[in-house]
N, C-alpha and C. Protein backbone atom coordinates (compact mmCIF):
# COMPACT_ATOMS: atom_id res chain seq x y z
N UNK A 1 71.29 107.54 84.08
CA UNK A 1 71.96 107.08 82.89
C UNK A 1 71.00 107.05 81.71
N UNK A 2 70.09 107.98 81.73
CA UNK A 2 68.62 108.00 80.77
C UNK A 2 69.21 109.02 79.61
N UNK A 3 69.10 108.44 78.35
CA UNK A 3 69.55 108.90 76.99
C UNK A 3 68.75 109.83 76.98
N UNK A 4 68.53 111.28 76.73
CA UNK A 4 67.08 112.20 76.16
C UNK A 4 66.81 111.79 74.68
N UNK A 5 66.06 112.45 74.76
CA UNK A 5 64.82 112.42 73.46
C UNK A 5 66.13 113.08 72.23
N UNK A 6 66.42 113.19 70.89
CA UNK A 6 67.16 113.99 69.99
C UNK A 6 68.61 113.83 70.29
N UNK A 7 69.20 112.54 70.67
CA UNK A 7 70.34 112.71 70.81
C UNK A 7 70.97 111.31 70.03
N UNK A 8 70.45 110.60 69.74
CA UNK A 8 70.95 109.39 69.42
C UNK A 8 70.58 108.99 67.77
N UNK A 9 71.55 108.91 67.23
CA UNK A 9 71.32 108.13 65.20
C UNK A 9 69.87 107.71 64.99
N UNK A 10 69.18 107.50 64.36
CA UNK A 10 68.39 106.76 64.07
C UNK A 10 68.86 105.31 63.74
N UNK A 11 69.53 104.99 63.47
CA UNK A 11 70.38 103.67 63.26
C UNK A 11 70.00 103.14 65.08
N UNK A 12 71.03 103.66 65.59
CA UNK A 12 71.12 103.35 67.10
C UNK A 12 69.92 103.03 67.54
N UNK A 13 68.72 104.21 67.18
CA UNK A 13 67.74 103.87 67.89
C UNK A 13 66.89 102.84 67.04
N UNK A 14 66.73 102.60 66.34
CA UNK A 14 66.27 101.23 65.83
C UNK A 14 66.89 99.97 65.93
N UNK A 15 68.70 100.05 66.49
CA UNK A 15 68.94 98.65 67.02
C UNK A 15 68.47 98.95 68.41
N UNK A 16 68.44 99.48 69.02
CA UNK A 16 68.05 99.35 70.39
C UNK A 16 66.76 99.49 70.82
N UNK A 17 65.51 99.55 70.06
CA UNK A 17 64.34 99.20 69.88
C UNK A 17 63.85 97.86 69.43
N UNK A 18 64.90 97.28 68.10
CA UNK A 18 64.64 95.89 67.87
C UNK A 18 65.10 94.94 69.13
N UNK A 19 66.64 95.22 69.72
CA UNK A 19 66.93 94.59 71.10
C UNK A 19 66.17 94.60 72.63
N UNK A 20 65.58 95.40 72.13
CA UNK A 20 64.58 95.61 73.86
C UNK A 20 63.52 94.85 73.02
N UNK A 21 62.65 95.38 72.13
CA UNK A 21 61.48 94.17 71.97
C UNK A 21 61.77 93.11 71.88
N UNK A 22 63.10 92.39 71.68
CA UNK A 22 63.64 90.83 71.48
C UNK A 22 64.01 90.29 72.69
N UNK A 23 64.47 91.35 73.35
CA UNK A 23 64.78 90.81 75.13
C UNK A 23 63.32 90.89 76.25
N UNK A 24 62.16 91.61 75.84
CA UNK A 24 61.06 91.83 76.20
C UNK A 24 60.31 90.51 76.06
N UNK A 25 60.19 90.45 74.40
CA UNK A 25 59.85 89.08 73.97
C UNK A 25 60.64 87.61 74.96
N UNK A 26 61.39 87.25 74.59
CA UNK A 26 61.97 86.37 75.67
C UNK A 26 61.46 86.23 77.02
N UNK A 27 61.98 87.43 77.65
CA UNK A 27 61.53 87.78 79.22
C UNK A 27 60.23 87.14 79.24
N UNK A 28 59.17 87.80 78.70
CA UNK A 28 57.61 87.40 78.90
C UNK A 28 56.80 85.83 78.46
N UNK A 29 58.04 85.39 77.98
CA UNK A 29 58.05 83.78 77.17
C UNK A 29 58.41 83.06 78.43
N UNK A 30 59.42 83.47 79.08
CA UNK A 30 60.22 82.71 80.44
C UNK A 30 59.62 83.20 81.40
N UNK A 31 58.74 84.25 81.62
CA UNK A 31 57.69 84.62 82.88
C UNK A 31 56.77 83.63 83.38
N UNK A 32 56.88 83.17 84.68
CA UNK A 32 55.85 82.21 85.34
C UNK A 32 54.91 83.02 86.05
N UNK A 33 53.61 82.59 85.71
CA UNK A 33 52.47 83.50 86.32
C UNK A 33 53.13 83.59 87.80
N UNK A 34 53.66 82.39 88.63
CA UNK A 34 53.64 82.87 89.67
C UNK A 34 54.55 83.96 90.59
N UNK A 35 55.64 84.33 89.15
CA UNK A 35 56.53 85.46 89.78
C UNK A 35 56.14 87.00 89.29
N UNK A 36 54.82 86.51 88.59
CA UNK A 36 54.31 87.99 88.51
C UNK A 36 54.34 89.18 89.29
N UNK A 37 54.23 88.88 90.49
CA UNK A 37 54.07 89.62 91.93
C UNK A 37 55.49 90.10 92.21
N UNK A 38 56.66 89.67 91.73
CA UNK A 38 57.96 89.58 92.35
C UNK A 38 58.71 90.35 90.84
N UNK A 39 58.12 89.88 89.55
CA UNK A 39 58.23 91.63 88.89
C UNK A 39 58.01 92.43 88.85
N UNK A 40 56.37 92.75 89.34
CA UNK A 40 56.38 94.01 89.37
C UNK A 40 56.92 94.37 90.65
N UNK A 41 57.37 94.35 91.60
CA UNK A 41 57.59 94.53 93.19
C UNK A 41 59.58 95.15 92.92
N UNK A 42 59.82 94.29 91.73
CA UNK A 42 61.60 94.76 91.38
C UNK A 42 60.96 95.63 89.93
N UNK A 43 60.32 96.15 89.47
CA UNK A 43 59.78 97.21 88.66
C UNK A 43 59.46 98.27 89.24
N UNK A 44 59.08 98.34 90.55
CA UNK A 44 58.59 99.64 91.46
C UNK A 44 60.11 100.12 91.84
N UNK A 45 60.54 98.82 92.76
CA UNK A 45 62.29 99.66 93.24
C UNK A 45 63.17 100.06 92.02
N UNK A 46 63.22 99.70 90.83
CA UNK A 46 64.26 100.19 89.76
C UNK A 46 63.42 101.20 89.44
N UNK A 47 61.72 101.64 89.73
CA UNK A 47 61.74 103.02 89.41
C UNK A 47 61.92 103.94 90.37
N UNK A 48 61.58 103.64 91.57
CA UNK A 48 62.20 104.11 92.90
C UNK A 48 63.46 105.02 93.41
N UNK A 49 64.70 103.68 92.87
CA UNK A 49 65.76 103.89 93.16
C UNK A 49 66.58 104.83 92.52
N UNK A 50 65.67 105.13 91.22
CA UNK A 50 66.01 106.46 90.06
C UNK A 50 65.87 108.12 90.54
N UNK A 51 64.95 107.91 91.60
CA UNK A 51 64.34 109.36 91.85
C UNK A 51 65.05 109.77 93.28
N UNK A 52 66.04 108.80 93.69
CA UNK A 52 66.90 109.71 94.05
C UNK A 52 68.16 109.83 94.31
N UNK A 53 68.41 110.88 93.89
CA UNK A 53 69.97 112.02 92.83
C UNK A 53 70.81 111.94 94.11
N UNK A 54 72.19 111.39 94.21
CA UNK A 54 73.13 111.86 94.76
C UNK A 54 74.35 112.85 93.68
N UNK A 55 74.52 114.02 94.27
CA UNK A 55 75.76 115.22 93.44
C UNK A 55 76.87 113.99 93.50
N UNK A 56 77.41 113.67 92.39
CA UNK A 56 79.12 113.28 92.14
C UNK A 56 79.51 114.27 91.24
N UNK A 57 80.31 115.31 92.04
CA UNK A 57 81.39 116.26 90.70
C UNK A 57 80.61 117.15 90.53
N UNK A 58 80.47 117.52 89.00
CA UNK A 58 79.47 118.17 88.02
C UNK A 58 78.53 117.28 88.27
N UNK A 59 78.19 116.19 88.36
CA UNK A 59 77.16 115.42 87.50
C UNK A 59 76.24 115.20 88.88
N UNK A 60 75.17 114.31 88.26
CA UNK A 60 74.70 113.52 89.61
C UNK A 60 74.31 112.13 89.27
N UNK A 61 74.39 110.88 90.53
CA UNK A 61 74.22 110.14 89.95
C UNK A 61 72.71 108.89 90.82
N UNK A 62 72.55 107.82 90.78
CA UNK A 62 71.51 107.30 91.34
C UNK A 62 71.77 106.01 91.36
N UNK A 63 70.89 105.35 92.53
CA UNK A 63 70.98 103.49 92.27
C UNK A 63 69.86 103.57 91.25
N UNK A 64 70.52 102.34 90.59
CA UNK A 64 69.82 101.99 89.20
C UNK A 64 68.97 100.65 89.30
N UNK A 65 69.87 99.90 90.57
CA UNK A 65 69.24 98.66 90.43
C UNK A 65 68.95 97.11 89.65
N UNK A 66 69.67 97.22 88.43
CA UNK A 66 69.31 96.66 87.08
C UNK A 66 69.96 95.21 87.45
N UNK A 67 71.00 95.05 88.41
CA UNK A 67 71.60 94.30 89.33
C UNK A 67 70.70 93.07 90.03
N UNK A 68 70.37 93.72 90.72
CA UNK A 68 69.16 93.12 91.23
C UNK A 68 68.23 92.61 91.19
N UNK A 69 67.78 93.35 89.44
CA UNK A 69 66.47 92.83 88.74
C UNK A 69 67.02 91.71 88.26
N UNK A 70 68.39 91.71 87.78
CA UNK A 70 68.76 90.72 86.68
C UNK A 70 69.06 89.35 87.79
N UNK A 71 69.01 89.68 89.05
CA UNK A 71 69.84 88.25 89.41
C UNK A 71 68.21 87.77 90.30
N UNK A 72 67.58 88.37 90.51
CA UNK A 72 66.14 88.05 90.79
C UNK A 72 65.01 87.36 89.82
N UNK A 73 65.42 87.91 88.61
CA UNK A 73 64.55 87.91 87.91
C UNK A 73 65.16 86.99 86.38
N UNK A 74 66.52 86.85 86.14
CA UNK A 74 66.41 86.56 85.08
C UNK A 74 66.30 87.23 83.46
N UNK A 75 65.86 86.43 82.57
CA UNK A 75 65.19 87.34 81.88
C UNK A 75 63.78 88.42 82.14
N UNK A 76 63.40 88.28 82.80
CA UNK A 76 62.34 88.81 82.80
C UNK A 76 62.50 90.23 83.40
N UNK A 77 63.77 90.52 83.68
CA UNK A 77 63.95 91.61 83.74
C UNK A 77 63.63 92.93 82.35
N UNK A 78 64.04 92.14 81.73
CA UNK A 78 63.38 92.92 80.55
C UNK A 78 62.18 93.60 80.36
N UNK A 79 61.58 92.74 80.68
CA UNK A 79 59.71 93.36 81.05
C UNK A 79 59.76 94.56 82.24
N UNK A 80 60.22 93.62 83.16
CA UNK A 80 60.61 94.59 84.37
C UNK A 80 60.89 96.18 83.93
N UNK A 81 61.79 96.10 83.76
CA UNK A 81 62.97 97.68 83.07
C UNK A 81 62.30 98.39 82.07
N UNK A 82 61.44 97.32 81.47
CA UNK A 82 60.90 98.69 80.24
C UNK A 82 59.94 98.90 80.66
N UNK A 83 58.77 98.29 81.46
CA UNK A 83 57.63 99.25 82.30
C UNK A 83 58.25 100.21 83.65
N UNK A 84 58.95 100.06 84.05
CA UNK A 84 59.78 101.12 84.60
C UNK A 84 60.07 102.27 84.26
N UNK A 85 60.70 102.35 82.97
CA UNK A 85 60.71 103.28 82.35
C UNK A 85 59.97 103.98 81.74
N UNK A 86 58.81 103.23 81.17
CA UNK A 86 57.95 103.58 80.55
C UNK A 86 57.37 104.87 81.61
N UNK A 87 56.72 104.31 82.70
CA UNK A 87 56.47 105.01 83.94
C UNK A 87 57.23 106.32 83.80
N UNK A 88 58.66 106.35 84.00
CA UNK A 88 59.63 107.04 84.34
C UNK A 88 59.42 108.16 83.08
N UNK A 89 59.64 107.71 81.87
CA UNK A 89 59.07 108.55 81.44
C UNK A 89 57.72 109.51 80.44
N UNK A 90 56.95 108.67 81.07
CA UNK A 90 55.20 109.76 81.27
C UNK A 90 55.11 110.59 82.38
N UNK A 91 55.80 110.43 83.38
CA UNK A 91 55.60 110.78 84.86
C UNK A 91 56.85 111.62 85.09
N UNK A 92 57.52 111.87 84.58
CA UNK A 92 59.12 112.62 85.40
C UNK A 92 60.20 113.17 83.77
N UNK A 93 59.14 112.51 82.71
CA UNK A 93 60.31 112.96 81.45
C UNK A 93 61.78 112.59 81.78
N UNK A 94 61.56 111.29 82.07
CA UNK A 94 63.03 110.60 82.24
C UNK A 94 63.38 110.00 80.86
N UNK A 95 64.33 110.49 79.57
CA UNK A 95 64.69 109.99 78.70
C UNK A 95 64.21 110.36 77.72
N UNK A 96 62.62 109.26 77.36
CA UNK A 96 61.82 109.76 76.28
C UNK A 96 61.44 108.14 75.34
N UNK A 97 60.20 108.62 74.61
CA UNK A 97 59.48 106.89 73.98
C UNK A 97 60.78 107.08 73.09
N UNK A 98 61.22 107.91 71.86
CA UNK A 98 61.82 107.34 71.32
C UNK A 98 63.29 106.66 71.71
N UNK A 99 63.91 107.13 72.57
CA UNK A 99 65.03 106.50 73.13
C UNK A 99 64.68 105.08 74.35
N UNK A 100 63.24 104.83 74.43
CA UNK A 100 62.99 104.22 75.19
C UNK A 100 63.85 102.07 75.01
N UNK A 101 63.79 102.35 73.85
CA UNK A 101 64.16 100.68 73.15
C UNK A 101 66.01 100.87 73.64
N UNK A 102 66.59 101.78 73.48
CA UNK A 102 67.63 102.01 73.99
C UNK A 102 68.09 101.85 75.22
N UNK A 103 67.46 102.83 75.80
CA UNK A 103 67.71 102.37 77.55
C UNK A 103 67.17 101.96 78.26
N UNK A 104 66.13 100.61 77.66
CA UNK A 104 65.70 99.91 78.30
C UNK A 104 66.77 98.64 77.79
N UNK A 105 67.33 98.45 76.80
CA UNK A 105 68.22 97.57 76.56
C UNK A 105 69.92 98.05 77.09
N UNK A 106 69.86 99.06 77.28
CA UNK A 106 71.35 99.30 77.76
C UNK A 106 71.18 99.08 79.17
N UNK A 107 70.10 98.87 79.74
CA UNK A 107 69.75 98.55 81.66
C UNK A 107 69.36 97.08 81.99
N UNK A 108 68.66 96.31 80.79
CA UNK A 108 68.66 95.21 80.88
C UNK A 108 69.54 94.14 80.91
N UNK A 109 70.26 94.17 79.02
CA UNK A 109 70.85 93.05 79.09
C UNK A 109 72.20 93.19 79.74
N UNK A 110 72.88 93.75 80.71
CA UNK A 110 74.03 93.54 81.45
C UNK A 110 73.20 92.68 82.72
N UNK A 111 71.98 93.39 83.19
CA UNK A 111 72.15 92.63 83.91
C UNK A 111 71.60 90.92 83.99
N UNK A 112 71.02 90.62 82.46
CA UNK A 112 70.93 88.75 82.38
C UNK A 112 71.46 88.72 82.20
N UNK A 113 72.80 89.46 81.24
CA UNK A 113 74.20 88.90 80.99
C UNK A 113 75.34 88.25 82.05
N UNK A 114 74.87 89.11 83.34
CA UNK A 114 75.74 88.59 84.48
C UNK A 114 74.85 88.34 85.29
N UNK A 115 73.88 87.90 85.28
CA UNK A 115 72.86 86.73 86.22
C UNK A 115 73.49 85.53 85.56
N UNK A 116 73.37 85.15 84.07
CA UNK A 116 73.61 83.80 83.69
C UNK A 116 75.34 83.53 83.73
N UNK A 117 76.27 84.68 83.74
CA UNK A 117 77.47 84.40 83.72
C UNK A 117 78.40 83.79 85.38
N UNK A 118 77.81 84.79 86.23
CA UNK A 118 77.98 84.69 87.72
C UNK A 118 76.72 83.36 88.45
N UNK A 119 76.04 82.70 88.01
CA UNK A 119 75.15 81.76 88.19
C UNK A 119 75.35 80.69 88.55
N UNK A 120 76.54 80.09 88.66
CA UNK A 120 77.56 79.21 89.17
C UNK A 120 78.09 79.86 90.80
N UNK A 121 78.18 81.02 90.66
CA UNK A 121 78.63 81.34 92.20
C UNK A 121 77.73 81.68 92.92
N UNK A 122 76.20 82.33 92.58
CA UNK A 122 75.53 83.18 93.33
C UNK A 122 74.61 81.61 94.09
N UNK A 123 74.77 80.50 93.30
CA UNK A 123 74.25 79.04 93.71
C UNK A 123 74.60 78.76 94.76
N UNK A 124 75.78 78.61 95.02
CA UNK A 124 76.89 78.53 96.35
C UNK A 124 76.62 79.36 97.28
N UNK A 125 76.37 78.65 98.41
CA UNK A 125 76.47 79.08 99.75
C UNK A 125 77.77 79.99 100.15
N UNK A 126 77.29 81.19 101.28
CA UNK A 126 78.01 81.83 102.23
C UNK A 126 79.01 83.05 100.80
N UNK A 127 80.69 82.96 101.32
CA UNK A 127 81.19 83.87 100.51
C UNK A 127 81.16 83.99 98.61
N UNK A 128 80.56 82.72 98.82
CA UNK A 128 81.29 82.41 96.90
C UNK A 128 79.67 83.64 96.80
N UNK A 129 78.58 83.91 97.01
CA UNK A 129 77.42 83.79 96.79
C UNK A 129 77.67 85.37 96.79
N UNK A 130 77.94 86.02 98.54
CA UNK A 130 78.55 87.39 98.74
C UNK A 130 79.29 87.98 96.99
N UNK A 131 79.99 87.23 96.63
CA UNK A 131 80.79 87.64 95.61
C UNK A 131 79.99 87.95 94.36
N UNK A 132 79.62 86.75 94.23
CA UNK A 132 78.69 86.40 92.97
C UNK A 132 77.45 87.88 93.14
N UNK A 133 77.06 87.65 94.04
CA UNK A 133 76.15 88.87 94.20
C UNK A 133 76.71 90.39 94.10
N UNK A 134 77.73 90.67 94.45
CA UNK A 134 78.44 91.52 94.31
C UNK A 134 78.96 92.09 93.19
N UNK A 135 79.65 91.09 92.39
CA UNK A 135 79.95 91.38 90.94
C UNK A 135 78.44 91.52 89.83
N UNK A 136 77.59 90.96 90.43
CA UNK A 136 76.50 91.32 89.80
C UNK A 136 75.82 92.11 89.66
N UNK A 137 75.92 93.25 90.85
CA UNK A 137 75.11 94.40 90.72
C UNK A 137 76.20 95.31 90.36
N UNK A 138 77.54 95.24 90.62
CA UNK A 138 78.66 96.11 90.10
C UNK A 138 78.90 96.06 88.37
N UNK A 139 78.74 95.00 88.07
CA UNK A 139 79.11 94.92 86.66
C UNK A 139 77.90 94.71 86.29
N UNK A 140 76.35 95.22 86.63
CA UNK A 140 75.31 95.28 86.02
C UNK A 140 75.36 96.73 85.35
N UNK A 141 75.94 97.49 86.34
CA UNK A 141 76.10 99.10 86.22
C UNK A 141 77.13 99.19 84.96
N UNK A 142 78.24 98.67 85.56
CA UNK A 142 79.09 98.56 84.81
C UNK A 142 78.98 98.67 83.16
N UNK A 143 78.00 97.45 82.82
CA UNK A 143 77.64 97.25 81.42
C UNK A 143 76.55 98.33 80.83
N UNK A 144 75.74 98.44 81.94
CA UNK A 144 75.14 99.78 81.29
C UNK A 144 75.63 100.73 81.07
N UNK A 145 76.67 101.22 81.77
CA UNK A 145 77.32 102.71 81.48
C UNK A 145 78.39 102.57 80.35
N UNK A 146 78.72 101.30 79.98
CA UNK A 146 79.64 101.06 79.03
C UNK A 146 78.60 100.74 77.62
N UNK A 147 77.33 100.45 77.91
CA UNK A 147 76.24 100.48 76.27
C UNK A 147 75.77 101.84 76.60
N UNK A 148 75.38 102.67 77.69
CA UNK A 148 75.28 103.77 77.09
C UNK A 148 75.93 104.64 76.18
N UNK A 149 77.21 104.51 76.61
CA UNK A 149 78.55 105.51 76.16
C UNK A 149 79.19 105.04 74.92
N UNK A 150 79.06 103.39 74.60
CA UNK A 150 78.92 103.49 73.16
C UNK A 150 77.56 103.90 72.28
N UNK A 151 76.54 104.18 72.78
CA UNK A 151 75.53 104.35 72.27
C UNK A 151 75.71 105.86 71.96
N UNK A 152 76.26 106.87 72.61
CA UNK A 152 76.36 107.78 72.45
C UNK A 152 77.77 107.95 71.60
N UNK A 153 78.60 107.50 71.58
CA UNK A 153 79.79 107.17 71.15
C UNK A 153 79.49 107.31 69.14
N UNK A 154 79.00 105.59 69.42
CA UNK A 154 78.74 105.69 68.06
C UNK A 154 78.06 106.55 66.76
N UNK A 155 76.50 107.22 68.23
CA UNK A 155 76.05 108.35 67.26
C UNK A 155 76.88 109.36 66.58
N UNK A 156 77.70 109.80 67.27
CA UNK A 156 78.65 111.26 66.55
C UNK A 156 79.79 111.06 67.57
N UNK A 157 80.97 111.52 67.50
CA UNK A 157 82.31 111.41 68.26
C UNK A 157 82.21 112.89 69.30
N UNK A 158 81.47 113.81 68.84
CA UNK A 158 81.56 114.94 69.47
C UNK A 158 81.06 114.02 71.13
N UNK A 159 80.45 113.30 71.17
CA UNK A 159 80.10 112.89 72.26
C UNK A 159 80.93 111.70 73.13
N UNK A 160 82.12 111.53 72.27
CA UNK A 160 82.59 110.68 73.27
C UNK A 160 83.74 111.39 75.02
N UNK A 161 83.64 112.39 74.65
CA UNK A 161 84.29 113.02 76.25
C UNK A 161 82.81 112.99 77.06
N UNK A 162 82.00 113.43 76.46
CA UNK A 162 80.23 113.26 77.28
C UNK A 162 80.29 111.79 78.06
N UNK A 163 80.30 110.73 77.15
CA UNK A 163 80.12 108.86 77.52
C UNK A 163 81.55 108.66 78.27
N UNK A 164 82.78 109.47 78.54
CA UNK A 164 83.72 108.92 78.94
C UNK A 164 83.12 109.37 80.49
N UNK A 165 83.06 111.12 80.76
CA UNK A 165 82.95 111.59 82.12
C UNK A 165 81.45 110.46 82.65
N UNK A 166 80.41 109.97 81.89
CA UNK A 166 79.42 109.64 82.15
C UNK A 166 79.85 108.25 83.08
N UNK A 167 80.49 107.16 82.14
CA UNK A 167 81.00 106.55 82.48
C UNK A 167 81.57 106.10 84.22
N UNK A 168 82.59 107.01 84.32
CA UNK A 168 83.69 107.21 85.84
C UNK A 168 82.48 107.91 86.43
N UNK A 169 81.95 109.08 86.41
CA UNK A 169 80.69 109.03 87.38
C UNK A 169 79.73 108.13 87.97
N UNK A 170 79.81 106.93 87.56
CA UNK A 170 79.07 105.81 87.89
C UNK A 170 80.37 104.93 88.45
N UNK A 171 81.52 105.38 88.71
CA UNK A 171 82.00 104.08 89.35
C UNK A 171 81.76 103.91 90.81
N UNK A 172 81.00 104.87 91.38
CA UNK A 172 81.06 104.91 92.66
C UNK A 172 79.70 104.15 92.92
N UNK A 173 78.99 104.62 92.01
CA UNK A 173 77.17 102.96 91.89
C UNK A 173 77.66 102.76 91.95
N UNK A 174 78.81 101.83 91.10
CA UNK A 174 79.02 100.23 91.06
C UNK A 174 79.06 99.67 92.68
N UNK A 175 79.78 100.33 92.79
CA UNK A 175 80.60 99.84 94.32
C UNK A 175 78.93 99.50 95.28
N UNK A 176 78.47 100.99 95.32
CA UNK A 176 77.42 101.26 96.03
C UNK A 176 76.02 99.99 95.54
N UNK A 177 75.99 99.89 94.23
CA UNK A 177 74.92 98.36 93.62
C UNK A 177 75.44 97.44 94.19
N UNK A 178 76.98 97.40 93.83
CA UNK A 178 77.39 95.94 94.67
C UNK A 178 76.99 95.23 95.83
N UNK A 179 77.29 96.44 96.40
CA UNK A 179 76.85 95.76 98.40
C UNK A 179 75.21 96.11 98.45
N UNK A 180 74.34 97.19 98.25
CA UNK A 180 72.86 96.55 97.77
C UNK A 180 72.50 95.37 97.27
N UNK A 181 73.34 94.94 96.61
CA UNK A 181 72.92 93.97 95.76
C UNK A 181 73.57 92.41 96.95
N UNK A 182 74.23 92.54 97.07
CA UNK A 182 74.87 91.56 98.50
C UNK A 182 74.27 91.46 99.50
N UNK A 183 73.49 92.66 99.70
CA UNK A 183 72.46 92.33 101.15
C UNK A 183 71.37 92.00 101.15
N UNK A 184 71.10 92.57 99.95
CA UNK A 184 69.28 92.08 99.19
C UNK A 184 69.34 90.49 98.94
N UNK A 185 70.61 90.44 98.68
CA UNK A 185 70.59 88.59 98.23
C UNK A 185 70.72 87.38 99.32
N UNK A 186 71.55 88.42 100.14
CA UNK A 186 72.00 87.62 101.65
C UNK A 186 70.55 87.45 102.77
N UNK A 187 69.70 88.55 101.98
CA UNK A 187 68.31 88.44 103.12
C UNK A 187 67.60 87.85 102.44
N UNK A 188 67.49 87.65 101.19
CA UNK A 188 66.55 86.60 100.45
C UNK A 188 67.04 85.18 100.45
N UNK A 189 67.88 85.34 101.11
CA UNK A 189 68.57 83.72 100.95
C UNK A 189 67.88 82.77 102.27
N UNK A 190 68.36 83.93 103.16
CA UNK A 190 67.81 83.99 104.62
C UNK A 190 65.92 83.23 105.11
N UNK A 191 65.27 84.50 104.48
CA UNK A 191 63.70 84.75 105.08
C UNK A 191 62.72 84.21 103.85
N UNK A 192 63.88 84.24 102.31
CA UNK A 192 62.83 83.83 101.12
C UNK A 192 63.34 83.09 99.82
N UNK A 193 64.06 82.08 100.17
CA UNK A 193 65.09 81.11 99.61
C UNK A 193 64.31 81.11 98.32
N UNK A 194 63.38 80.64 98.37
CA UNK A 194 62.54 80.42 97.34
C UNK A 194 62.05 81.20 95.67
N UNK A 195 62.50 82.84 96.36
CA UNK A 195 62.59 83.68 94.94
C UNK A 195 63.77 83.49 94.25
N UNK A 196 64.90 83.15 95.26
CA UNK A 196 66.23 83.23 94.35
C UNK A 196 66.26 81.98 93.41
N UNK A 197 66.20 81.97 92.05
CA UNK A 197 66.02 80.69 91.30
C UNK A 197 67.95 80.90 91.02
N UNK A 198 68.38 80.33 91.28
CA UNK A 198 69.40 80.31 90.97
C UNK A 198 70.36 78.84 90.52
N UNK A 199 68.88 77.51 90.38
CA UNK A 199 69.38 76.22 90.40
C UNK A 199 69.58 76.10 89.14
């Protein structure tokens, strides 16, 4: 779901450069030295989980992860996602620096948006938690593929059949983040109670 380099307004890309350094900022304000170890560790798998391509259709698509970071991590996913990318692209030309403020904010804030919204259920023991976890990595995707596609949207209209097919090609992540995201939470609940801050 990585924007390339020459495709996006300059408008666009300067709100989505000011929003990733403002969600960066935050993140690294709310970072406790001692979960240092446990960002970068969900910074390796969201770059990980990028490199590899399953064919849907024409297109192809990948776990993204952003799910996971966000209900692990909080804000600090932010930090997380944009050294990820950063990585992603020096190393693989995934995207590009100038679109970087972009899709590091179209991967982030869905998913603190639904860490803090679902945060009431993922607290709760057994099914409420299954759920909570579930809708969290589904509608982490979710929100990213819906700020990408206005991001592309808004630059020029020629691109909105591009952000629509982009879109439905990712509904099958969702599904697929969901239950990743349900088992990753159900075994941390299990063997490492202690990362999930969810009080």
């Amino acid at each position: 779901m990585h924007i390339s380099e020459g495709v996006l307004s300059p408008a666009i890309l300067g709100a989505g450069a000011a929003l990733a350094a403002a969600g960066t900022a935050v993140g690294l304000r709310r970072l406790d030295y001692d979960r240092l170890m446990t960002v970068a560790i969900l910074a390796a798998a969201f770059f990980v989980g990028s490199l590899i391509h399953v064919p849907i259709g024409p297109a192809s698509a990948h776990l993204i992860l952003n799910g996971l970071v966000g209900v692990i991590l909080g804000w600090a996913a932010f930090p997380a996602i944009l050294v990820a990318l950063v990585l992603q692209s020096v190393l693989f030309q995934y995207g590009g620096f100038t679109v970087l403020g972009v899709n590091a904010f179209n991967m982030a804030f869905p998913a603190v948006l639904c860490f803090y919204l679902l945060r009431p259920l993922l607290a709760q023991p057994g099914r409420l938690r299954t759920v909570g976890a579930f809708c969290c990595g589904a509608m982490s995707v979710a929100g990213a593929g819906l700020l990408t596609a206005l991001s592309l949207s808004f630059t020029s209209e020629g691109f909105l059949r591009a952000a629509q097919v982009l879109f439905a090609a990712h509904i099958p992540v969702m599904i697929a983040e969901g239950i990743v995201t349900v088992l990753a939470v159900s075994f941390l609940a299990r063997v490492r109670p202690e990362i999930l801050n969810f009080a």
